[in-house]
PDB file of N, CA and C in Angstrom:
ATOM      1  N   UNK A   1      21.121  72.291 -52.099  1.00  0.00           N
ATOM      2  CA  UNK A   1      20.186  71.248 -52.455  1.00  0.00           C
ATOM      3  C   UNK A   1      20.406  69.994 -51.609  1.00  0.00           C
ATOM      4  N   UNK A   2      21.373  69.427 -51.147  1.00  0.00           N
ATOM      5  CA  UNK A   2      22.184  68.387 -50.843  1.00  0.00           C
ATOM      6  C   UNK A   2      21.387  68.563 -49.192  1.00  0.00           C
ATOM      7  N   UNK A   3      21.521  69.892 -48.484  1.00  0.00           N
ATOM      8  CA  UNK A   3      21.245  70.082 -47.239  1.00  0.00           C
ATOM      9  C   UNK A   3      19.992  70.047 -47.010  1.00  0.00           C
ATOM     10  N   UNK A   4      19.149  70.527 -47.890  1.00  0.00           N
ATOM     11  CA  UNK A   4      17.621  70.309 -48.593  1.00  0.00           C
ATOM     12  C   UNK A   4      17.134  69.490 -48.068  1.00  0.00           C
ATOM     13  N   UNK A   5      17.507  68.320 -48.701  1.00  0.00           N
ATOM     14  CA  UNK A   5      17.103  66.584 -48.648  1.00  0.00           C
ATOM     15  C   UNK A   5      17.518  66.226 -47.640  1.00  0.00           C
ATOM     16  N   UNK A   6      18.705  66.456 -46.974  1.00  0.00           N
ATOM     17  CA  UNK A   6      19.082  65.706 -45.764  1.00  0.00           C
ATOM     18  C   UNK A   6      18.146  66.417 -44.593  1.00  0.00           C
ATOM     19  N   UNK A   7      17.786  67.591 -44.534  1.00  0.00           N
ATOM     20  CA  UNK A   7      17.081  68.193 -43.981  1.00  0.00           C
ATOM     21  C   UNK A   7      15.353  67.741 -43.701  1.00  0.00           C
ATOM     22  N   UNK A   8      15.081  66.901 -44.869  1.00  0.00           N
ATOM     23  CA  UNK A   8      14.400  66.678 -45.399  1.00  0.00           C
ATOM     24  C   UNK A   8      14.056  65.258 -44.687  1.00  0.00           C
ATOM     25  N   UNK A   9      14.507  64.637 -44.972  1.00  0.00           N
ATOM     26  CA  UNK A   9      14.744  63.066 -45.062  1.00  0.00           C
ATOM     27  C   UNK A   9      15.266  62.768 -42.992  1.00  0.00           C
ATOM     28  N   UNK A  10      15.886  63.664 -42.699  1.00  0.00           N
ATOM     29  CA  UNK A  10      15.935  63.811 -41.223  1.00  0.00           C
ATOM     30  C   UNK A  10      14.505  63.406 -40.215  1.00  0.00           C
ATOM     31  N   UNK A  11      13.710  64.572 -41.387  1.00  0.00           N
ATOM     32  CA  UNK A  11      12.440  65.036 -40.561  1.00  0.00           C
ATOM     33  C   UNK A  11      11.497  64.216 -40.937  1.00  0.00           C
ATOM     34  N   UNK A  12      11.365  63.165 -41.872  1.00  0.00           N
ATOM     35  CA  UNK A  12      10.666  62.336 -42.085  1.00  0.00           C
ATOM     36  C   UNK A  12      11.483  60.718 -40.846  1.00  0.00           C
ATOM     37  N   UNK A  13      12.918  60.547 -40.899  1.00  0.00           N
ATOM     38  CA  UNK A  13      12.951  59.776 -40.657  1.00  0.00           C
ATOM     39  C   UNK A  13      12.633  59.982 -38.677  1.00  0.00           C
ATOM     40  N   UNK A  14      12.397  61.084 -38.433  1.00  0.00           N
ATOM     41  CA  UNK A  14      12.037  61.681 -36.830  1.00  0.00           C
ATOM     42  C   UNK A  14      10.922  61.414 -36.615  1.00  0.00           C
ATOM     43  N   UNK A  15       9.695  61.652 -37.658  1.00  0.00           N
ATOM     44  CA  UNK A  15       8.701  61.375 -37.627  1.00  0.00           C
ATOM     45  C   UNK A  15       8.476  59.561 -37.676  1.00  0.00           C
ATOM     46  N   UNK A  16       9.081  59.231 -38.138  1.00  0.00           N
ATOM     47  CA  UNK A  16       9.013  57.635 -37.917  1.00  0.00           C
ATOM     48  C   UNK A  16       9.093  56.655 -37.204  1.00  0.00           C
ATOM     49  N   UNK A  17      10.014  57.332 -36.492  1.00  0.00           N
ATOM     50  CA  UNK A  17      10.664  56.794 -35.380  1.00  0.00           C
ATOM     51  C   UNK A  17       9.928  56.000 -34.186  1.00  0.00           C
ATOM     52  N   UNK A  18       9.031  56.703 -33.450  1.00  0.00           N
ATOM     53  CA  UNK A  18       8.188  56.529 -32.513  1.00  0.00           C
ATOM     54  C   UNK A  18       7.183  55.020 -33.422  1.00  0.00           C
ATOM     55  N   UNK A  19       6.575  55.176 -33.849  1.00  0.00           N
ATOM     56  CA  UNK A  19       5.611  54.164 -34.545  1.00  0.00           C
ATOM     57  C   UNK A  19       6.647  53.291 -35.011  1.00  0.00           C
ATOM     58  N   UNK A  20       8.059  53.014 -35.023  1.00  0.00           N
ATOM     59  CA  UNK A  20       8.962  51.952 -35.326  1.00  0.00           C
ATOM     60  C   UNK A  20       9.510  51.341 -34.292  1.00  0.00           C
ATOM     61  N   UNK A  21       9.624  52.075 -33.411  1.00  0.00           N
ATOM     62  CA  UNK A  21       9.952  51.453 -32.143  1.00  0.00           C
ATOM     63  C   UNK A  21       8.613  50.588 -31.578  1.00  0.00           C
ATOM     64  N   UNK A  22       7.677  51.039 -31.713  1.00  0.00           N
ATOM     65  CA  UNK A  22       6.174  50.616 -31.251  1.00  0.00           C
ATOM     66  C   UNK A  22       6.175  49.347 -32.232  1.00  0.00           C
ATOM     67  N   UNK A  23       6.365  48.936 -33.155  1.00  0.00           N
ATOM     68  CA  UNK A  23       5.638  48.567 -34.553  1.00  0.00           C
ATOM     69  C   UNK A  23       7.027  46.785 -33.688  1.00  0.00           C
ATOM     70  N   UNK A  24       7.821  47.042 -33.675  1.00  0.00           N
ATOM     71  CA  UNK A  24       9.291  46.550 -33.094  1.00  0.00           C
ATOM     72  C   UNK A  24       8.822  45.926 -31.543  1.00  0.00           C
ATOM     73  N   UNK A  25       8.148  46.610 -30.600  1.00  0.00           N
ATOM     74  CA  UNK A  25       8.211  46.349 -29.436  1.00  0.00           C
ATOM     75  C   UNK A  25       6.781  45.118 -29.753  1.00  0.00           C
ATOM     76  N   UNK A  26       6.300  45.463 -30.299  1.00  0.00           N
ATOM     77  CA  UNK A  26       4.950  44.594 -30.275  1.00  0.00           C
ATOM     78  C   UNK A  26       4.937  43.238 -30.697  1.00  0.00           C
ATOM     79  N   UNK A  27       6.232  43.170 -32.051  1.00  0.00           N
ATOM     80  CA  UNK A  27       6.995  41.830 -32.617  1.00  0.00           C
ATOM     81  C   UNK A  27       7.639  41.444 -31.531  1.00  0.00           C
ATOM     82  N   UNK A  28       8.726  41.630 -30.684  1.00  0.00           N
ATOM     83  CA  UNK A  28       9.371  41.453 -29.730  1.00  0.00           C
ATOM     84  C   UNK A  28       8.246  40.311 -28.952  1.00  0.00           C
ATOM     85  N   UNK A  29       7.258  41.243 -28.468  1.00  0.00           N
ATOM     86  CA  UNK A  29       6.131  41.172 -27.411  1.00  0.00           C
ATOM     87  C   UNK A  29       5.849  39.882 -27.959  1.00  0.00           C
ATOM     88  N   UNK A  30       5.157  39.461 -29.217  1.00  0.00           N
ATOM     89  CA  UNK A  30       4.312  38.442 -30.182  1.00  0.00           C
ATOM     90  C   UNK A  30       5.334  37.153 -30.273  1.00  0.00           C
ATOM     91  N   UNK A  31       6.458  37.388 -30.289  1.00  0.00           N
ATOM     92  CA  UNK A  31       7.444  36.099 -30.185  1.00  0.00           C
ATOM     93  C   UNK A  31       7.577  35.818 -28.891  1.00  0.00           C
ATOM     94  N   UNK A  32       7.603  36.604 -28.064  1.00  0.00           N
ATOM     95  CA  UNK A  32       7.879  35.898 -26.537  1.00  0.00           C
ATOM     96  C   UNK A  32       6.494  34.946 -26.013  1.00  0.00           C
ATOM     97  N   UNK A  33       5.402  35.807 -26.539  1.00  0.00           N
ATOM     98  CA  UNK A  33       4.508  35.486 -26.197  1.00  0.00           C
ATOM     99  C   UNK A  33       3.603  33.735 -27.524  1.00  0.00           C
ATOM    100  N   UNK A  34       4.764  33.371 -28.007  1.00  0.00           N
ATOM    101  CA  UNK A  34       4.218  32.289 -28.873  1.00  0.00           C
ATOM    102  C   UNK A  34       5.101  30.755 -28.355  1.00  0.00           C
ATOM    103  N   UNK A  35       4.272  29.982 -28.178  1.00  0.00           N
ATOM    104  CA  UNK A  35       4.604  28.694 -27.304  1.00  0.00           C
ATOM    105  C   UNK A  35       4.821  27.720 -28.683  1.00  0.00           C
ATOM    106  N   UNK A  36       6.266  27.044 -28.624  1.00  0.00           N
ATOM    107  CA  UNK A  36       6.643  26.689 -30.042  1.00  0.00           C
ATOM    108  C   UNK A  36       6.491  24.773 -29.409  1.00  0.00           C
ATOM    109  N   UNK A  37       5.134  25.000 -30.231  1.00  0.00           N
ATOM    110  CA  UNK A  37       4.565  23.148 -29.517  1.00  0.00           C
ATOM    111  C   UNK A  37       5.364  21.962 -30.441  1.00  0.00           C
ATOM    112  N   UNK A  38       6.573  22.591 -31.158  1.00  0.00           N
ATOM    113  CA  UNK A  38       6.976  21.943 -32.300  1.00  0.00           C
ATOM    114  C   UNK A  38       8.606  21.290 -31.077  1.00  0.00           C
ATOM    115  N   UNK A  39       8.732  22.100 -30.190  1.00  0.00           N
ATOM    116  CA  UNK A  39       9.648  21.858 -29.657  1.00  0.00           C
ATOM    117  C   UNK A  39      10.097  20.391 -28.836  1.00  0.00           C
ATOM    118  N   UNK A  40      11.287  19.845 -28.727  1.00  0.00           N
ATOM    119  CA  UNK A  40      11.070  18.556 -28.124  1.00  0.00           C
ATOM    120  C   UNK A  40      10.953  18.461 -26.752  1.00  0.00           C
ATOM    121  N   UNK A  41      10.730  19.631 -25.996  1.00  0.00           N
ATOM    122  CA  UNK A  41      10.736  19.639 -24.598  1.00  0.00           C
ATOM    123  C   UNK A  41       9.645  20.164 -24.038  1.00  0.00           C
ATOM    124  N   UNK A  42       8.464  20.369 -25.205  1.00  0.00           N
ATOM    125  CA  UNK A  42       7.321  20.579 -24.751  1.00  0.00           C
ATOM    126  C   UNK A  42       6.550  19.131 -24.515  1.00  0.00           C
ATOM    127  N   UNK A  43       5.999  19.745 -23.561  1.00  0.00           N
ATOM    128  CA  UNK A  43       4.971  18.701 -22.609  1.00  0.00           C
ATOM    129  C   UNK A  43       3.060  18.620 -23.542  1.00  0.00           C
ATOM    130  N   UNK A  44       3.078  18.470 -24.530  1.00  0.00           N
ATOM    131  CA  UNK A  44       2.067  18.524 -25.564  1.00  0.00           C
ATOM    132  C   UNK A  44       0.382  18.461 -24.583  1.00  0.00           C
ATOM    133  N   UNK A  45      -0.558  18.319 -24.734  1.00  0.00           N
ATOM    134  CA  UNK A  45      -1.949  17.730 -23.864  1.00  0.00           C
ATOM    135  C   UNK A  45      -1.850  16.757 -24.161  1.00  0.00           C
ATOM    136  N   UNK A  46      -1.650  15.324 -25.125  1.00  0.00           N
ATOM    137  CA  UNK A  46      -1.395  14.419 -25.132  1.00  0.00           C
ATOM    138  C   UNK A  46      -0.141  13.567 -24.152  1.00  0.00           C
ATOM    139  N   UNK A  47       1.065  14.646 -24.256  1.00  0.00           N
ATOM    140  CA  UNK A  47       2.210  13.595 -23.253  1.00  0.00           C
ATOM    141  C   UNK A  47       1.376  14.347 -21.924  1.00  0.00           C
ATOM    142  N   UNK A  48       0.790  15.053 -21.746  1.00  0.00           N
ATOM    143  CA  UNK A  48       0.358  15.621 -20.210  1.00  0.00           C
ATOM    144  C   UNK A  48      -0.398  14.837 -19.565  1.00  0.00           C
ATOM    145  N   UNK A  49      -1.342  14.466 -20.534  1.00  0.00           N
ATOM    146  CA  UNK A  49      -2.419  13.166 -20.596  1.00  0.00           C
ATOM    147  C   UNK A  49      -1.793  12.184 -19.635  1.00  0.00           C
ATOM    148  N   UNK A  50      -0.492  11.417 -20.608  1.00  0.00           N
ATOM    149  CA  UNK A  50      -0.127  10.361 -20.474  1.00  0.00           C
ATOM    150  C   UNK A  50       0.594  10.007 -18.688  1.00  0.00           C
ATOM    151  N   UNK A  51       0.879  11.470 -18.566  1.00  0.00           N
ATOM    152  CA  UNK A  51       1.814  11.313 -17.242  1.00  0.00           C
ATOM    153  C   UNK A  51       0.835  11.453 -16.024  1.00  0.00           C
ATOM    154  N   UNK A  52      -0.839  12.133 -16.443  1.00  0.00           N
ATOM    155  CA  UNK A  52      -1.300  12.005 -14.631  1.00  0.00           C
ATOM    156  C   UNK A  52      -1.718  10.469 -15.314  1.00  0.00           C
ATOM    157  N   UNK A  53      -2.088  10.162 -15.658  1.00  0.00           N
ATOM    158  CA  UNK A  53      -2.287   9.039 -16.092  1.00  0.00           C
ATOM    159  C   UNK A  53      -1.613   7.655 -15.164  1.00  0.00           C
ATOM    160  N   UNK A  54      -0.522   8.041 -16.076  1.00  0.00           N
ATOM    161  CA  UNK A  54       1.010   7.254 -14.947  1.00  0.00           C
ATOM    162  C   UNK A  54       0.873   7.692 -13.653  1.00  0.00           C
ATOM    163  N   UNK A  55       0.721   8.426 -13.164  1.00  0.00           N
ATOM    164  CA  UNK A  55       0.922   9.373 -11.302  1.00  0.00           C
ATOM    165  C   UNK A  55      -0.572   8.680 -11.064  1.00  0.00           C
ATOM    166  N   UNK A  56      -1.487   8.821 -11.521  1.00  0.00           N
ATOM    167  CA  UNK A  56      -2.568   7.761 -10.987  1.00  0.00           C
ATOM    168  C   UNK A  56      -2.281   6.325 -10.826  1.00  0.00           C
ATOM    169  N   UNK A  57      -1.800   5.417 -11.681  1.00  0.00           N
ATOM    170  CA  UNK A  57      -1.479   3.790 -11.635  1.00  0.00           C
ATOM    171  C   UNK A  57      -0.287   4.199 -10.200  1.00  0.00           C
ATOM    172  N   UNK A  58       0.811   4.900 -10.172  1.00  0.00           N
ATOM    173  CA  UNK A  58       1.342   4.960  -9.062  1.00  0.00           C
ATOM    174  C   UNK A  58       0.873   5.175  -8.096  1.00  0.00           C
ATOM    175  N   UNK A  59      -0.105   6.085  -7.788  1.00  0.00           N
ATOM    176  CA  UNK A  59      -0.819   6.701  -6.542  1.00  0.00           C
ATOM    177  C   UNK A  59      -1.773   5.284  -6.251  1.00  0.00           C
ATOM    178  N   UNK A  60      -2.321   4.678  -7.337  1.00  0.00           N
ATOM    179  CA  UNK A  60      -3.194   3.350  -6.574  1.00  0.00           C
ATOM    180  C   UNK A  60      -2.320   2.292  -6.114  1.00  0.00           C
ATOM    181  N   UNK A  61      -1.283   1.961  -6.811  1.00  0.00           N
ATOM    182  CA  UNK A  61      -0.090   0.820  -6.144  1.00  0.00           C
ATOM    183  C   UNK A  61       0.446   1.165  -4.783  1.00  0.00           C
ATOM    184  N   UNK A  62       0.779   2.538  -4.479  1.00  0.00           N
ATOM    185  CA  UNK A  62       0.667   3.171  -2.856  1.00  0.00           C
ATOM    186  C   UNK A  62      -0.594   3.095  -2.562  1.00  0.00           C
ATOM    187  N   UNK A  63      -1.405   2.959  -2.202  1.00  0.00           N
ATOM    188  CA  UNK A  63      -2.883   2.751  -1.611  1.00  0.00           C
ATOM    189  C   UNK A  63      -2.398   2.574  -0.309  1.00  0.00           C
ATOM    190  N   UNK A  64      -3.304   3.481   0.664  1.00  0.00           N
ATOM    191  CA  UNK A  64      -3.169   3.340   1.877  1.00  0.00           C
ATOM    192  C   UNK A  64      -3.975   2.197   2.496  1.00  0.00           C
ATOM    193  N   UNK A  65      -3.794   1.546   3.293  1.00  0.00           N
ATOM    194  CA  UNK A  65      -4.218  -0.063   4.161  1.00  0.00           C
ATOM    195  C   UNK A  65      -5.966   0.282   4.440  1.00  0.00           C
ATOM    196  N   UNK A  66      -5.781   2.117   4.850  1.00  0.00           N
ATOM    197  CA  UNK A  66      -7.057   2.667   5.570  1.00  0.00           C
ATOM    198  C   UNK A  66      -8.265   3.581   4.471  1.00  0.00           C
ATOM    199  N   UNK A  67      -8.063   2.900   3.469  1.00  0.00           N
ATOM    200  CA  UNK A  67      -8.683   3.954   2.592  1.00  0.00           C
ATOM    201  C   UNK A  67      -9.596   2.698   1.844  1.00  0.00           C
ATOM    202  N   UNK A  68     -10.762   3.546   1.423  1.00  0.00           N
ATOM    203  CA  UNK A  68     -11.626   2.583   0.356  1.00  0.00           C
ATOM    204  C   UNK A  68     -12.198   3.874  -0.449  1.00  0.00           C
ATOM    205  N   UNK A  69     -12.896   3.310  -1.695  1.00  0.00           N
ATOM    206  CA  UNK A  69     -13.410   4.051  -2.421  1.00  0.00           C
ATOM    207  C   UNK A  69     -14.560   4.662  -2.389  1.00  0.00           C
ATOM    208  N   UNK A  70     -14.768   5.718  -2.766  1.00  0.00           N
ATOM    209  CA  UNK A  70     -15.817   6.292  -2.455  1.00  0.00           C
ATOM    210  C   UNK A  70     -17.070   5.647  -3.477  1.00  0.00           C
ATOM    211  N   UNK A  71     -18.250   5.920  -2.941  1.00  0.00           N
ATOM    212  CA  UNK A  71     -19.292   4.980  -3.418  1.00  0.00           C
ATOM    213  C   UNK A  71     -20.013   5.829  -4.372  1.00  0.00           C
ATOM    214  N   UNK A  72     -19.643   6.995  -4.169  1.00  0.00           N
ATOM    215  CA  UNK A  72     -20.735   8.160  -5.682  1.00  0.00           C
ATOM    216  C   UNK A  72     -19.762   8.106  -6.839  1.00  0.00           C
ATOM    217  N   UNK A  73     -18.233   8.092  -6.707  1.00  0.00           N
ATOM    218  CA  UNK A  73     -17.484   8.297  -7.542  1.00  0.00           C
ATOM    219  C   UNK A  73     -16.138   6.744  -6.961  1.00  0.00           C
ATOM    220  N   UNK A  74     -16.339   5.997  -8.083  1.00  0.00           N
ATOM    221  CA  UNK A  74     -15.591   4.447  -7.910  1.00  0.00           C
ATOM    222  C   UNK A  74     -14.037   5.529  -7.754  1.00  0.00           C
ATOM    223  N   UNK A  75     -13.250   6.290  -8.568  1.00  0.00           N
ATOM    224  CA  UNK A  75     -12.217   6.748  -8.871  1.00  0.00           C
ATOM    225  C   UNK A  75     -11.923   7.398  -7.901  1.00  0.00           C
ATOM    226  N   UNK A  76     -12.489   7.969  -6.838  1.00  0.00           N
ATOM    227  CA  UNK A  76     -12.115   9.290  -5.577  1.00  0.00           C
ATOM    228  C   UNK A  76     -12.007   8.353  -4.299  1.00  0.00           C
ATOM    229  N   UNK A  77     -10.888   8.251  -3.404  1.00  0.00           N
ATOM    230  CA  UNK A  77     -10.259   7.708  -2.647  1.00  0.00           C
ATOM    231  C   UNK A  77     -10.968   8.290  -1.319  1.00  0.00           C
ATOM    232  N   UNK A  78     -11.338   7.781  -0.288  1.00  0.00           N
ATOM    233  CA  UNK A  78     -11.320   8.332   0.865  1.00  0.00           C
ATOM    234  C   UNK A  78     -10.708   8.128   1.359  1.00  0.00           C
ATOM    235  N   UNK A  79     -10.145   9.159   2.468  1.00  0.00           N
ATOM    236  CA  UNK A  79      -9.108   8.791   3.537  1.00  0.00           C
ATOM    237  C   UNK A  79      -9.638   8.598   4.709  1.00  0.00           C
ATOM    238  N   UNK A  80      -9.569   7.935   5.641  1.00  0.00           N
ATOM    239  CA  UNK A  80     -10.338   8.043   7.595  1.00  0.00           C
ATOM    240  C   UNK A  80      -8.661   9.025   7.927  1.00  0.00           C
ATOM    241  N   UNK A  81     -10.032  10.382   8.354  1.00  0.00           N
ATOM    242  CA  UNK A  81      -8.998  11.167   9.606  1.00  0.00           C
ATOM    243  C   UNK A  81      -9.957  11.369  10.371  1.00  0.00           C
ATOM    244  N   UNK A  82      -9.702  12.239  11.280  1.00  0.00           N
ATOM    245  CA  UNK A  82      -9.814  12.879  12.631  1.00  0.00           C
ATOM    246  C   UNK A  82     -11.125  13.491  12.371  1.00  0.00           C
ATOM    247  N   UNK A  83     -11.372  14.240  10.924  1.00  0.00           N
ATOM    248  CA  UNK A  83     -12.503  14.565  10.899  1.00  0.00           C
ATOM    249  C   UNK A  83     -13.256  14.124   9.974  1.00  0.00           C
ATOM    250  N   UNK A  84     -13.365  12.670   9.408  1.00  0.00           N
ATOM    251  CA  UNK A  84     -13.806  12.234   8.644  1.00  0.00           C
ATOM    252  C   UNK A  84     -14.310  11.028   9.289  1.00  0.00           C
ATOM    253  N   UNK A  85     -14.761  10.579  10.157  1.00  0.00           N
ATOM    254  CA  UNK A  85     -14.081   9.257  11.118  1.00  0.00           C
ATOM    255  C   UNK A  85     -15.321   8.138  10.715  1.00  0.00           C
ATOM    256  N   UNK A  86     -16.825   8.420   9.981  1.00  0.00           N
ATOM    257  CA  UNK A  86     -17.712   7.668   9.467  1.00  0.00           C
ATOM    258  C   UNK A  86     -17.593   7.515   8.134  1.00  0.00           C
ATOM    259  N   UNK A  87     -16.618   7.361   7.408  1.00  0.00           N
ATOM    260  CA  UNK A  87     -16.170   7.163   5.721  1.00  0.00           C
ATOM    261  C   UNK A  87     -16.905   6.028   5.425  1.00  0.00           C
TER     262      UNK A  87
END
């Protein structure tokens, strides 16, 4: 009787197996794949915001001597090069 059940209980737990490993790989998969925005070293869309933000006020305080603004868009910089030479 004893060999029965183990016999038993073998062949169920064989049958399981495959769809547990699967069932396992997919959790694995679902945590790697989840971005924990709770974290303090995430870069949020708000602090992302904030920093081109900042890299813009820097990029206009470097302003090149040879550059003016473009006249369709006040914010877009032209540069005079070689192949731009009527800006």
């Amino acid at each position: 009787m004893t060999n029965e059940i183990s016999k038993v209980m073998e062949k169920y737990l064989q049958k399981c197996l495959m769809p547990t490993e699967d069932m396992i790989k997919n959790l694995i998969e679902i945590e790697l794949g989840y971005i924990n925005t709770n974290h303090p070293d995430f870069c949020g869309g708000a602090n992302a915001m904030l920093d081109v933000i900042k890299l813009e006020g820097e990029a206009k305080d470097a302003e090149k001597p040879n550059a003016k603004l473009d006249g369709n868009n006040p914010k877009f910089i032209r540069y005079k090069t070689k192949f731009n030479e009527n800006y």
